[in-house]
PDB file of N, CA and C in Angstrom:
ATOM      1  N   UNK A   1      -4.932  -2.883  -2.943  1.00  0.00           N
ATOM      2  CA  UNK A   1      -4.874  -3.020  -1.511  1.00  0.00           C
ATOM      3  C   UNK A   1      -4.603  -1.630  -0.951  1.00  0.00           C
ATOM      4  N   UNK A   2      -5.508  -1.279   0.010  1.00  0.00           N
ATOM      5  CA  UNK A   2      -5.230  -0.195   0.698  1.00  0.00           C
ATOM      6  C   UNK A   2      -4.505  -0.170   2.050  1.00  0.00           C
ATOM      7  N   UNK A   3      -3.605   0.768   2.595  1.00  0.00           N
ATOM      8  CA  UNK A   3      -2.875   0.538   3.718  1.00  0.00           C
ATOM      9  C   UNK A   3      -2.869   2.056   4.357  1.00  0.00           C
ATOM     10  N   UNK A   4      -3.094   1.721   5.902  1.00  0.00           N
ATOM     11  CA  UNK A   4      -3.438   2.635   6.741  1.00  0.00           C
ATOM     12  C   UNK A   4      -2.039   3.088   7.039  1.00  0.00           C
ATOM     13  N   UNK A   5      -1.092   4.184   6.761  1.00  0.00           N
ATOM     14  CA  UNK A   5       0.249   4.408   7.240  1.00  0.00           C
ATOM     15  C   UNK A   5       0.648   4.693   8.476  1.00  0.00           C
ATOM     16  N   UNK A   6      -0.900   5.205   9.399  1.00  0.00           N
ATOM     17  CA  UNK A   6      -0.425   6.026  10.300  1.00  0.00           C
ATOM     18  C   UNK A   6      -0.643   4.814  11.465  1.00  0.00           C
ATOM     19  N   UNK A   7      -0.462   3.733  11.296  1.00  0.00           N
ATOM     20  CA  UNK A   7      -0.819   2.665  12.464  1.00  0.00           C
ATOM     21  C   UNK A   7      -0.114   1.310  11.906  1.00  0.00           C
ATOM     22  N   UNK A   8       0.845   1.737  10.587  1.00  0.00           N
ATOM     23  CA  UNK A   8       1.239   0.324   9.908  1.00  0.00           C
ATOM     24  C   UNK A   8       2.716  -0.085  11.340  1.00  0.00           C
ATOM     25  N   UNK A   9       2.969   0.766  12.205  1.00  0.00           N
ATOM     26  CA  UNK A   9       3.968   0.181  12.879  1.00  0.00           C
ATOM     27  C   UNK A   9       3.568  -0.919  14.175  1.00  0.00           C
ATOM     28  N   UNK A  10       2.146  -0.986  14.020  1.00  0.00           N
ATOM     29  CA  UNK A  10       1.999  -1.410  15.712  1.00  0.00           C
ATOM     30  C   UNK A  10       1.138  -2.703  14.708  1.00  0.00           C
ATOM     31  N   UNK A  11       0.768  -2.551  13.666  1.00  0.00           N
ATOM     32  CA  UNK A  11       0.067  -3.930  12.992  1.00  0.00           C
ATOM     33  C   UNK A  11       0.832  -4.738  12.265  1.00  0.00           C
ATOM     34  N   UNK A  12       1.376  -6.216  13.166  1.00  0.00           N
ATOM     35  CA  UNK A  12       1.714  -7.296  12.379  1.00  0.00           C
ATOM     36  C   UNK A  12       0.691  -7.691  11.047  1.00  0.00           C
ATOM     37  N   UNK A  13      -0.481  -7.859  11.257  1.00  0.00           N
ATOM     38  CA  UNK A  13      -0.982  -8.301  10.156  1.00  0.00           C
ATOM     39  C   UNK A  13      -0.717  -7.393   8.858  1.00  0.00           C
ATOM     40  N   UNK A  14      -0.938  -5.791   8.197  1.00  0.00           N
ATOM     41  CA  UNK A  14      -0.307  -5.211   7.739  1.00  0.00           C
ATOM     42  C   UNK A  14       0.662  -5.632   7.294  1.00  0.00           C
ATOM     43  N   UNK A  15       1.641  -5.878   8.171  1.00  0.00           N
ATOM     44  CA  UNK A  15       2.940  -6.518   7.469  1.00  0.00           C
ATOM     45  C   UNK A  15       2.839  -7.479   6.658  1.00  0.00           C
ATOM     46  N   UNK A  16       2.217  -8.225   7.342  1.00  0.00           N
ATOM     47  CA  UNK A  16       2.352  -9.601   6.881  1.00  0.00           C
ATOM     48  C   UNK A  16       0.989  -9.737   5.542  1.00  0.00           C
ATOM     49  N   UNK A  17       0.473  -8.688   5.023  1.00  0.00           N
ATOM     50  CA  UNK A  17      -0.246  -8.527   4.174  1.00  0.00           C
ATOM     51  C   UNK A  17       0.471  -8.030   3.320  1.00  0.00           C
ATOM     52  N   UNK A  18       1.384  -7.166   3.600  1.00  0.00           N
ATOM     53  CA  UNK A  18       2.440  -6.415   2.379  1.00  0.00           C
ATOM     54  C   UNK A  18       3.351  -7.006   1.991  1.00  0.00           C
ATOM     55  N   UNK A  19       3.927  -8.148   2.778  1.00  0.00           N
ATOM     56  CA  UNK A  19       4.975  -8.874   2.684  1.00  0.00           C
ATOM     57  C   UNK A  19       4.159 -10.075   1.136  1.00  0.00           C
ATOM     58  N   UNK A  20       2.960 -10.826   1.379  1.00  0.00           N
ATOM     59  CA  UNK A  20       2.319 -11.465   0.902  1.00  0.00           C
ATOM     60  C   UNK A  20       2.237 -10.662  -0.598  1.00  0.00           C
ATOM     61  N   UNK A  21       1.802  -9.850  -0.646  1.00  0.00           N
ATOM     62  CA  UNK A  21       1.462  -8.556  -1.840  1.00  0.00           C
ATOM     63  C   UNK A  21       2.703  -8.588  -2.500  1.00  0.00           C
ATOM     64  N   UNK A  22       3.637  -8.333  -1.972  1.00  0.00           N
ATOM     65  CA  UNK A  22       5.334  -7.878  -2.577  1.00  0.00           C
ATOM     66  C   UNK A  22       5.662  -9.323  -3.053  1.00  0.00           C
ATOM     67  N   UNK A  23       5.128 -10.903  -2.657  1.00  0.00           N
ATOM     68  CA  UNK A  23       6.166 -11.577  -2.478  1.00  0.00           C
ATOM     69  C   UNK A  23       5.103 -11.916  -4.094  1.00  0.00           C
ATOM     70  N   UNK A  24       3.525 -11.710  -4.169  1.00  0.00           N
ATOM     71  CA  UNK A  24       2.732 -12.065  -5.394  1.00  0.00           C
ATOM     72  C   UNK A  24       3.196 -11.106  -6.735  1.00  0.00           C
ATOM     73  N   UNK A  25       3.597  -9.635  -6.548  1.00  0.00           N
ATOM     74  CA  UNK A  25       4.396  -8.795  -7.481  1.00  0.00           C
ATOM     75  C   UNK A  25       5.278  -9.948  -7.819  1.00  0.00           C
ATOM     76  N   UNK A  26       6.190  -9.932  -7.189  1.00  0.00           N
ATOM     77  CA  UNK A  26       7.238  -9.908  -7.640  1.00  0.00           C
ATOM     78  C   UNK A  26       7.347 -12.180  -8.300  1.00  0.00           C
ATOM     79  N   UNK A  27       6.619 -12.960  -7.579  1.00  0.00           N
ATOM     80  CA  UNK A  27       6.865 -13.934  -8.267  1.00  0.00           C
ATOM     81  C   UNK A  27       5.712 -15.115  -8.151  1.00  0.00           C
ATOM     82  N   UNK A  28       4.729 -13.778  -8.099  1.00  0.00           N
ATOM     83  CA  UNK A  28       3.048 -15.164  -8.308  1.00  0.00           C
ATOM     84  C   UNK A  28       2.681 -14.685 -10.027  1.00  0.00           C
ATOM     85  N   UNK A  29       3.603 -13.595 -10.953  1.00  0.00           N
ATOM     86  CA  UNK A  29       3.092 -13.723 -11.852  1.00  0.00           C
ATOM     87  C   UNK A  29       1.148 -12.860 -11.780  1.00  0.00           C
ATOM     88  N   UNK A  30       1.453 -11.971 -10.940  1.00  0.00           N
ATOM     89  CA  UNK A  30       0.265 -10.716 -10.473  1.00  0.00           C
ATOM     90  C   UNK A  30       0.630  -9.510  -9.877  1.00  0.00           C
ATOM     91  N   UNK A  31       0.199  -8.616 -10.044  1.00  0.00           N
ATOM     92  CA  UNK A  31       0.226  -7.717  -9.663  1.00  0.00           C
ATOM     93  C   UNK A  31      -1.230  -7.166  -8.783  1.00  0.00           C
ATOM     94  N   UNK A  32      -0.557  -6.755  -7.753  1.00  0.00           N
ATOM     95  CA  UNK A  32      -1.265  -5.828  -6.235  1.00  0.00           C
ATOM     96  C   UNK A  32      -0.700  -4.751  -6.421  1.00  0.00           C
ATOM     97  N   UNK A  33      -2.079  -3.694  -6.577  1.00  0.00           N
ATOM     98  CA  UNK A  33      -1.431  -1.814  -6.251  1.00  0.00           C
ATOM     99  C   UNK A  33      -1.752  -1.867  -4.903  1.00  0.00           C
ATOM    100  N   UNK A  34      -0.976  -1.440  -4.146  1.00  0.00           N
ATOM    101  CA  UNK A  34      -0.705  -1.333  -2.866  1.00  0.00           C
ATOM    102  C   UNK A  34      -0.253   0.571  -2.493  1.00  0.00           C
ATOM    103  N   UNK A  35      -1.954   0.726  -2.166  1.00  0.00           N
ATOM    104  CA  UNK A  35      -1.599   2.438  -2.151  1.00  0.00           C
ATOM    105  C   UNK A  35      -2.179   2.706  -0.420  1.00  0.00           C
ATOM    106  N   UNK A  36      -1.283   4.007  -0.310  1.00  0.00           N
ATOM    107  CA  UNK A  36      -0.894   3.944   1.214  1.00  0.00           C
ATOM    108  C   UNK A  36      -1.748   5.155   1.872  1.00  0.00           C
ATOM    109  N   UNK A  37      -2.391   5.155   2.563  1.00  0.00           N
ATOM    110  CA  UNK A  37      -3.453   6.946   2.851  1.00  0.00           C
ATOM    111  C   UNK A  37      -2.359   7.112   4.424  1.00  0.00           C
ATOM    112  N   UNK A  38      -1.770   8.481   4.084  1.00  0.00           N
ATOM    113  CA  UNK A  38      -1.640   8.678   5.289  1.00  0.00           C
ATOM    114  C   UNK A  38       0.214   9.525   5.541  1.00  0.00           C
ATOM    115  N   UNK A  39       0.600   9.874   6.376  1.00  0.00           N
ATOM    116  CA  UNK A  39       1.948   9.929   6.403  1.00  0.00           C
ATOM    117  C   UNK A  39       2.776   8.841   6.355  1.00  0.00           C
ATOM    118  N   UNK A  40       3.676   9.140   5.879  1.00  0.00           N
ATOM    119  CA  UNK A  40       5.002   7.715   5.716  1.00  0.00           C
ATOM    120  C   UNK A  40       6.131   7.967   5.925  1.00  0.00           C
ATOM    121  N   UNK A  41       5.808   9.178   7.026  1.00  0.00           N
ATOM    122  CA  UNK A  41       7.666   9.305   8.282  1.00  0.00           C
ATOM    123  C   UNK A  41       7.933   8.288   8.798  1.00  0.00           C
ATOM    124  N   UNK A  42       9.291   8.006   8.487  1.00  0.00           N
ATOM    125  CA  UNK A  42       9.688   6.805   9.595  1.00  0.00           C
ATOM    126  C   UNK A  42       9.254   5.367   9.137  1.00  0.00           C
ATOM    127  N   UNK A  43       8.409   5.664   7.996  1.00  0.00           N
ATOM    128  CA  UNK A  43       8.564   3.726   7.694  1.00  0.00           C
ATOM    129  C   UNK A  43       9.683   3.723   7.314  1.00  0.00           C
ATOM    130  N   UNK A  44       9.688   1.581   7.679  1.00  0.00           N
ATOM    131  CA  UNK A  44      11.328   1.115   7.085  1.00  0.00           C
ATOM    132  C   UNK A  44      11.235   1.222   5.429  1.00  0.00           C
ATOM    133  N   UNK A  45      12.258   1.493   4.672  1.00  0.00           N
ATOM    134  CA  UNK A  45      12.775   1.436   3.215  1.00  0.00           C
ATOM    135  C   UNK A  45      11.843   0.348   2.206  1.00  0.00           C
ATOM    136  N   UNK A  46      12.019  -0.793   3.182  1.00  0.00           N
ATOM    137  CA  UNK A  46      11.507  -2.011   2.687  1.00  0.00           C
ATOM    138  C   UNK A  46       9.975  -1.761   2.767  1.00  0.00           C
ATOM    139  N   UNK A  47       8.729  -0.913   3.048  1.00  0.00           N
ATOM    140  CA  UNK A  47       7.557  -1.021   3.470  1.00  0.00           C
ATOM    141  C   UNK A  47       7.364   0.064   2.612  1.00  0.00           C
ATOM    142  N   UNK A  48       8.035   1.812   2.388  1.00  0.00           N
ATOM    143  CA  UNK A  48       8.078   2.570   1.298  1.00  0.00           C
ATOM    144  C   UNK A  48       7.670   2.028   0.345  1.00  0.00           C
ATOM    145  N   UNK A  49       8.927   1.090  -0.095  1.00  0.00           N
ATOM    146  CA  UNK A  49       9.074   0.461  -1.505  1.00  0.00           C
ATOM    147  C   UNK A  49       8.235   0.100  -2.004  1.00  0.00           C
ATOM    148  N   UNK A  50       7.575  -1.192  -1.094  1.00  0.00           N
ATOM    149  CA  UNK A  50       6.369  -1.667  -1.491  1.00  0.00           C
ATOM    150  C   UNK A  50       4.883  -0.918  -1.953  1.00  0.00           C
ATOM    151  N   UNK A  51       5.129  -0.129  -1.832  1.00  0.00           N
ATOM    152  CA  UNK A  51       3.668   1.260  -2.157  1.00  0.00           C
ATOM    153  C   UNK A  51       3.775   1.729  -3.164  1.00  0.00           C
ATOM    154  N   UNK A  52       2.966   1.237  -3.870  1.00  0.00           N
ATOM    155  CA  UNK A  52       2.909   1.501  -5.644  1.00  0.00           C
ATOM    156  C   UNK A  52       1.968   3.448  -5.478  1.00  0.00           C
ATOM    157  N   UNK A  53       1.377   3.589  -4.187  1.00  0.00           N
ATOM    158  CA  UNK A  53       1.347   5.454  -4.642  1.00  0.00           C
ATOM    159  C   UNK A  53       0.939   6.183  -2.943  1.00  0.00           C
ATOM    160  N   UNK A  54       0.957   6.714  -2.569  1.00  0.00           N
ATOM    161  CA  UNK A  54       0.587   7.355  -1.614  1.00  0.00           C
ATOM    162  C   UNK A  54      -0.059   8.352  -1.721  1.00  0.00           C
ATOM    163  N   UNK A  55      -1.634   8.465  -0.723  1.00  0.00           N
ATOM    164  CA  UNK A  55      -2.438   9.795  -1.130  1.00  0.00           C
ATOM    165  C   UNK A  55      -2.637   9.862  -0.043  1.00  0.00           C
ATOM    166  N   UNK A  56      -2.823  11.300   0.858  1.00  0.00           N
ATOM    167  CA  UNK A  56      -2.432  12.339   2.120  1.00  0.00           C
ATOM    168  C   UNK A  56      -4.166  11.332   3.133  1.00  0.00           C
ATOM    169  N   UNK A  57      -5.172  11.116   2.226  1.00  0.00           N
ATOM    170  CA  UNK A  57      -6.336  10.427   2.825  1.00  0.00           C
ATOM    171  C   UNK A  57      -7.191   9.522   2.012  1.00  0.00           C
ATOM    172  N   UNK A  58      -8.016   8.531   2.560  1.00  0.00           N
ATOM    173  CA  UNK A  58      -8.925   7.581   2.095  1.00  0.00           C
ATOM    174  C   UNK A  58      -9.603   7.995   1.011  1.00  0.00           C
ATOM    175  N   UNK A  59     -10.278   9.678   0.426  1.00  0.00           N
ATOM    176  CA  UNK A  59     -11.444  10.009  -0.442  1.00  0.00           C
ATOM    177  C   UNK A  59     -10.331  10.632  -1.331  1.00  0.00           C
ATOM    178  N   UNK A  60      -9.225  10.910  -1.538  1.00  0.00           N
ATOM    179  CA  UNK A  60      -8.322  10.830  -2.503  1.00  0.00           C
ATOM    180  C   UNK A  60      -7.619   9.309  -3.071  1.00  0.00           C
ATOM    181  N   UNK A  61      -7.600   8.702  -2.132  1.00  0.00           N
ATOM    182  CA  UNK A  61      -7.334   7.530  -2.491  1.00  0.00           C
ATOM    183  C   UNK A  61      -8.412   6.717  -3.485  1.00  0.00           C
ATOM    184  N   UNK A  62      -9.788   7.260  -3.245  1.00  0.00           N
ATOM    185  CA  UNK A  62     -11.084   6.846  -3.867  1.00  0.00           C
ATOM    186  C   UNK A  62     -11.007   7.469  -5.098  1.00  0.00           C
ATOM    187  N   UNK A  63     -10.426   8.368  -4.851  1.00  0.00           N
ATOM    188  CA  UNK A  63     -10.800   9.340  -6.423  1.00  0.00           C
ATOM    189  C   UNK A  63      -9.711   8.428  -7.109  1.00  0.00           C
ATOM    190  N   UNK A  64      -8.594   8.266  -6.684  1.00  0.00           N
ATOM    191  CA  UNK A  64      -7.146   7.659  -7.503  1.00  0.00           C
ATOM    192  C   UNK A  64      -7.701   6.642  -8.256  1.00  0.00           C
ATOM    193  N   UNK A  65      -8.527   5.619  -7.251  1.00  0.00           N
ATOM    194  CA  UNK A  65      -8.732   4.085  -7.760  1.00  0.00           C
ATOM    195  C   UNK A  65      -9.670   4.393  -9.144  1.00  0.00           C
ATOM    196  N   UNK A  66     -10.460   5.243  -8.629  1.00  0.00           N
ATOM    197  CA  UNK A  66     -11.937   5.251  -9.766  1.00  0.00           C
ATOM    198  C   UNK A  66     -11.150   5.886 -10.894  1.00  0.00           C
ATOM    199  N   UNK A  67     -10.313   7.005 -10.850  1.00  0.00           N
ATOM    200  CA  UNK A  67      -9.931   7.281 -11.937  1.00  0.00           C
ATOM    201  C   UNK A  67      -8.990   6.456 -12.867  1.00  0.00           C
ATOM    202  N   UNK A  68      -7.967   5.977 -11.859  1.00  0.00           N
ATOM    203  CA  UNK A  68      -6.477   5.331 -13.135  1.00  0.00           C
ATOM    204  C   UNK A  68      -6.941   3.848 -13.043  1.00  0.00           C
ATOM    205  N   UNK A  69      -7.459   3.131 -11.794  1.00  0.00           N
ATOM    206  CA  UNK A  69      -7.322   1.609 -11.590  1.00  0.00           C
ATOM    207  C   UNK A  69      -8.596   1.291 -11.748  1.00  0.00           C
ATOM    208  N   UNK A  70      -9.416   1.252 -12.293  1.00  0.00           N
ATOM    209  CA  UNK A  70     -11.003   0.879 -12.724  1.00  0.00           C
ATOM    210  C   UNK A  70     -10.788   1.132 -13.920  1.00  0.00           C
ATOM    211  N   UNK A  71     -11.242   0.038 -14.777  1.00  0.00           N
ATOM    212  CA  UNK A  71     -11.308   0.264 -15.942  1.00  0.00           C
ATOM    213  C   UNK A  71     -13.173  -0.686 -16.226  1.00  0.00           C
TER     214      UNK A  71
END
């Protein structure tokens, strides 16, 4: 799952997509990489956490997936 950082404060859905993601980690028995393009001043602790990696934009984020998470 990819997440836009620089607009995650004004989007409920976002949330409520990460919240869903965190709640399948942690007890659907799956795992969601949940990587974040963008700055991440000022998110809450709880929304950090949830971000398995952060890359500065979208075509680094592309390179990340193709390289470690594609198999």
């Amino acid at each position: 799952m990819v997440v836009n950082l620089e607009d995650i404060g004004t989007s409920i859905g976002s949330h409520f997509e990460l919240g869903f993601a965190n709640a399948m980690n942690m007890f659907g028995g799956k795992h969601i990489f949940i990587i974040g393009i963008g700055n991440d001043d000022g998110l809450h602790p709880w929304i950090r956490e949830s971000i398995f990696r952060k890359e500065p934009d979208v075509y680094s984020a592309i390179e990340y997936i193709n390289s470690y998470l594609l198999v």
